[in-house]
N, C-alpha and C. Protein backbone atom coordinates (compact mmCIF):
# COMPACT_ATOMS: atom_id res chain seq x y z
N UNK A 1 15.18 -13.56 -21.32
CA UNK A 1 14.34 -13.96 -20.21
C UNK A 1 12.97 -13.30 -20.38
N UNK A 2 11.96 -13.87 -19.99
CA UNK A 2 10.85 -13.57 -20.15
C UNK A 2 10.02 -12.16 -19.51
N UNK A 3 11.23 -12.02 -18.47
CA UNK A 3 10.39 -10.54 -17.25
C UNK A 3 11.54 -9.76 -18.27
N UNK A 4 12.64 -9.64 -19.18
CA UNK A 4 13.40 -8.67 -19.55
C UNK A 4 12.64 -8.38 -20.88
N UNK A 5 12.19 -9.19 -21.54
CA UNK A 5 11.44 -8.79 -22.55
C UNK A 5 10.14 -8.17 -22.50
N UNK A 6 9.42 -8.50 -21.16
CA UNK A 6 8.06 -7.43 -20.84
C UNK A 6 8.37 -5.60 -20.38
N UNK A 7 10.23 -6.35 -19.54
CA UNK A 7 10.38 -4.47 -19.20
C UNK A 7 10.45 -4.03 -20.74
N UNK A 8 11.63 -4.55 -21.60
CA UNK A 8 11.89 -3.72 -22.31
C UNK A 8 10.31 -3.38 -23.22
N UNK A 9 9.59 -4.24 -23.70
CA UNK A 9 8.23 -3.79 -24.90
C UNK A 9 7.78 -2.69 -23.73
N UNK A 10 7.97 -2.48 -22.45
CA UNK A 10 6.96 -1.55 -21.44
C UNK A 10 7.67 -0.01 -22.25
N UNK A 11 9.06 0.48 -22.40
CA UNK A 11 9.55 1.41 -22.65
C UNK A 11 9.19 2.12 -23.63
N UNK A 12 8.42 3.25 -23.68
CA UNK A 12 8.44 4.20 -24.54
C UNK A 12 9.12 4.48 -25.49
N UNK A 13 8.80 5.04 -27.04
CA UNK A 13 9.67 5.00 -27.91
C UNK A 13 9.82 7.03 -28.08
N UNK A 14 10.68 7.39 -28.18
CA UNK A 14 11.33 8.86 -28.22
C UNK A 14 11.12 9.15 -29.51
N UNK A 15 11.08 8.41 -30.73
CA UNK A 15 11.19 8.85 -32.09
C UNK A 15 9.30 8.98 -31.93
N UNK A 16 8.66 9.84 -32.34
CA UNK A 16 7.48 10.28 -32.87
C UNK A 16 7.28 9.29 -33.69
N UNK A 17 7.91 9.22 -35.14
CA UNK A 17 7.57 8.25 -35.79
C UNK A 17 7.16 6.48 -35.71
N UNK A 18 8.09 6.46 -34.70
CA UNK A 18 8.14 4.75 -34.47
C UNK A 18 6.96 5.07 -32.96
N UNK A 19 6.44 5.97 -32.67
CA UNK A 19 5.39 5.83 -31.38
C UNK A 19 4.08 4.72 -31.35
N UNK A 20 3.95 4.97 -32.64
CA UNK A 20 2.49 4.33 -33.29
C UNK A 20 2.41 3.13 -33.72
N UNK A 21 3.58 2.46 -33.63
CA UNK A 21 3.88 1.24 -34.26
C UNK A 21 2.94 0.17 -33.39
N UNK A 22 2.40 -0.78 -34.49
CA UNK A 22 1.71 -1.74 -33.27
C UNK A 22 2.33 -2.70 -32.58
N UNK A 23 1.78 -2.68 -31.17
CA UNK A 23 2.78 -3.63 -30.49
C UNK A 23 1.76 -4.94 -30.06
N UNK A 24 3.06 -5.96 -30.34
CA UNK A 24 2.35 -7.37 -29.49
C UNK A 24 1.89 -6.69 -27.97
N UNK A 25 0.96 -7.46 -27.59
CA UNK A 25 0.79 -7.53 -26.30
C UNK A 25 1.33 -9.05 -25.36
N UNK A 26 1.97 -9.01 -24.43
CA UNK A 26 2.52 -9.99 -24.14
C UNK A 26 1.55 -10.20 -22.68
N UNK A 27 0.62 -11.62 -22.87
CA UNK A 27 -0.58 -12.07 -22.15
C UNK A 27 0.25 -13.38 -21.50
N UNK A 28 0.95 -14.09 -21.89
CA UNK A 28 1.40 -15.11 -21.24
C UNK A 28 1.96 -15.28 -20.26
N UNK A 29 1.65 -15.92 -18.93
CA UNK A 29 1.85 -15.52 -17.60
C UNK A 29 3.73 -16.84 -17.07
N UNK A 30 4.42 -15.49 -16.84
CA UNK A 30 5.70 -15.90 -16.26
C UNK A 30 5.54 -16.79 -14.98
N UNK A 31 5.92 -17.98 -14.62
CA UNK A 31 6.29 -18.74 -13.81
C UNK A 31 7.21 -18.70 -12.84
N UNK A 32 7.12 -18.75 -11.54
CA UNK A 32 8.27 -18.10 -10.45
C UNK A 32 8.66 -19.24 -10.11
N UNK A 33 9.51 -18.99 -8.91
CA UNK A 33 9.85 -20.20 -7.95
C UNK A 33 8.77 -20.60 -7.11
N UNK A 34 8.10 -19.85 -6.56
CA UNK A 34 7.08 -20.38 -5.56
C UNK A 34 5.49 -20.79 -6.27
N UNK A 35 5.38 -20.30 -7.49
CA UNK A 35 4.01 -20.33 -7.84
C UNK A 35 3.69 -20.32 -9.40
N UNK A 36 4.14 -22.03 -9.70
CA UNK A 36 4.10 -22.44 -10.93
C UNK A 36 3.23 -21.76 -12.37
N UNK A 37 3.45 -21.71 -13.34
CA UNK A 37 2.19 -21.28 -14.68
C UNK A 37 0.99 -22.21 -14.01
N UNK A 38 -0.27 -21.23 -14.32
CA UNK A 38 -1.44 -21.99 -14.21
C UNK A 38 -2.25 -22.09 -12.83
N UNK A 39 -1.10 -22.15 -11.62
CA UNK A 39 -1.77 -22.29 -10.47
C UNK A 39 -2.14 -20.77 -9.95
N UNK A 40 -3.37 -20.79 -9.67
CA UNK A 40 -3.83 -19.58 -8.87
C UNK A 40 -3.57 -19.46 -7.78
N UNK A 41 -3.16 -18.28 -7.04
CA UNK A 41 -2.57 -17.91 -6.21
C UNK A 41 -3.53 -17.40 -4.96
N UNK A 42 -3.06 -18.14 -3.87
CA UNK A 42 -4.01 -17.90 -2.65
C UNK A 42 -4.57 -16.51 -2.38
N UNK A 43 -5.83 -16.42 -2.04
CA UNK A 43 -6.52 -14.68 -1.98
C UNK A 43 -6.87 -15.19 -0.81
N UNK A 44 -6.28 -14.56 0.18
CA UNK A 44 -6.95 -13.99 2.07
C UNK A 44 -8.17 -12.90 1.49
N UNK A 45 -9.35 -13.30 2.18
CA UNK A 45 -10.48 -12.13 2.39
C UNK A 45 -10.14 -11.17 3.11
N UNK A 46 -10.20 -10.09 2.70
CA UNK A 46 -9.83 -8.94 3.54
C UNK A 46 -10.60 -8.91 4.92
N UNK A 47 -9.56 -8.12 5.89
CA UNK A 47 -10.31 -8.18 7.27
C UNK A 47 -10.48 -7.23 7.41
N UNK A 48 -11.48 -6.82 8.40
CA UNK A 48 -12.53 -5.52 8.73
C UNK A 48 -11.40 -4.76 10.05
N UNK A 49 -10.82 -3.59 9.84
CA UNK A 49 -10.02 -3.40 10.87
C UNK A 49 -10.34 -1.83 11.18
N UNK A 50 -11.81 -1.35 10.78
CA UNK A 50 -12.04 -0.18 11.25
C UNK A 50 -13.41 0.01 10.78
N UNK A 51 -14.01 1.22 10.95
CA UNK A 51 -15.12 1.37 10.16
C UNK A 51 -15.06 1.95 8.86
N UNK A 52 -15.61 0.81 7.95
CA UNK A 52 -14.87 1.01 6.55
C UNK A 52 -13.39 0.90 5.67
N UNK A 53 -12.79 0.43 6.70
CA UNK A 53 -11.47 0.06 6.96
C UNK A 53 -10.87 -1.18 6.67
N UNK A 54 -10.45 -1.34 5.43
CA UNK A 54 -10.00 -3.20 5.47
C UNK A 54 -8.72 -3.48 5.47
N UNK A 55 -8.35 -4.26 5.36
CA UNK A 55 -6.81 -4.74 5.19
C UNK A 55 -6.73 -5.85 4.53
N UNK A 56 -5.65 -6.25 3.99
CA UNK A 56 -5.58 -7.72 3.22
C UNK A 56 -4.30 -8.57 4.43
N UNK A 57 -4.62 -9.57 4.28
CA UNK A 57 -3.58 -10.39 5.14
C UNK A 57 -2.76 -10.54 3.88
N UNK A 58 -1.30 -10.47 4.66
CA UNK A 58 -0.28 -11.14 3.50
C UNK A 58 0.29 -12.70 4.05
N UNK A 59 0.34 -13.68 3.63
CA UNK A 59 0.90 -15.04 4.04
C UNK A 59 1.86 -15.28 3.40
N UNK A 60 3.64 -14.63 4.08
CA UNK A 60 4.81 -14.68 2.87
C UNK A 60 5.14 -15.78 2.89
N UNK A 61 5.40 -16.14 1.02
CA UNK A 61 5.90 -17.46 0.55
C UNK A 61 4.75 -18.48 0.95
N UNK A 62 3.53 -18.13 0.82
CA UNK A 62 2.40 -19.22 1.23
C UNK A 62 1.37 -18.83 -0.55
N UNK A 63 1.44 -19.95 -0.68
CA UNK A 63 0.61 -19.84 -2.50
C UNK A 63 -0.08 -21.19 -2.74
């Protein structure tokens, strides 16, 4: 699966030797249930809720 292969390349390697090894970087964006490859995902403008103070609205399951 595609999210088991990003944890595992995330894991640190313990052998010194194999630390340095070059790694792919994995750029290709995983696809969910709610929010297909490709589609950008709704951004709420943050709201002003103090002085200097913002907040982000969350809209769950809204994309």
């Amino acid at each position: 699966h595609p999210s088991t292969k990003r944890l595992m390349a995330a894991v640190p390697f313990a052998d010194p030797h194999r630390r340095h090894r070059e790694r792919r970087l994995l750029v290709d964006e995983i696809p969910g249930p709610m929010r297909k490859s490709g589609d950008d995902p709704l951004v709420e403008p943050l709201v002003r809720v103090g002085e200097g103070h913002y907040v982000a609205r969350h809209s769950v399951g809204v994309y």
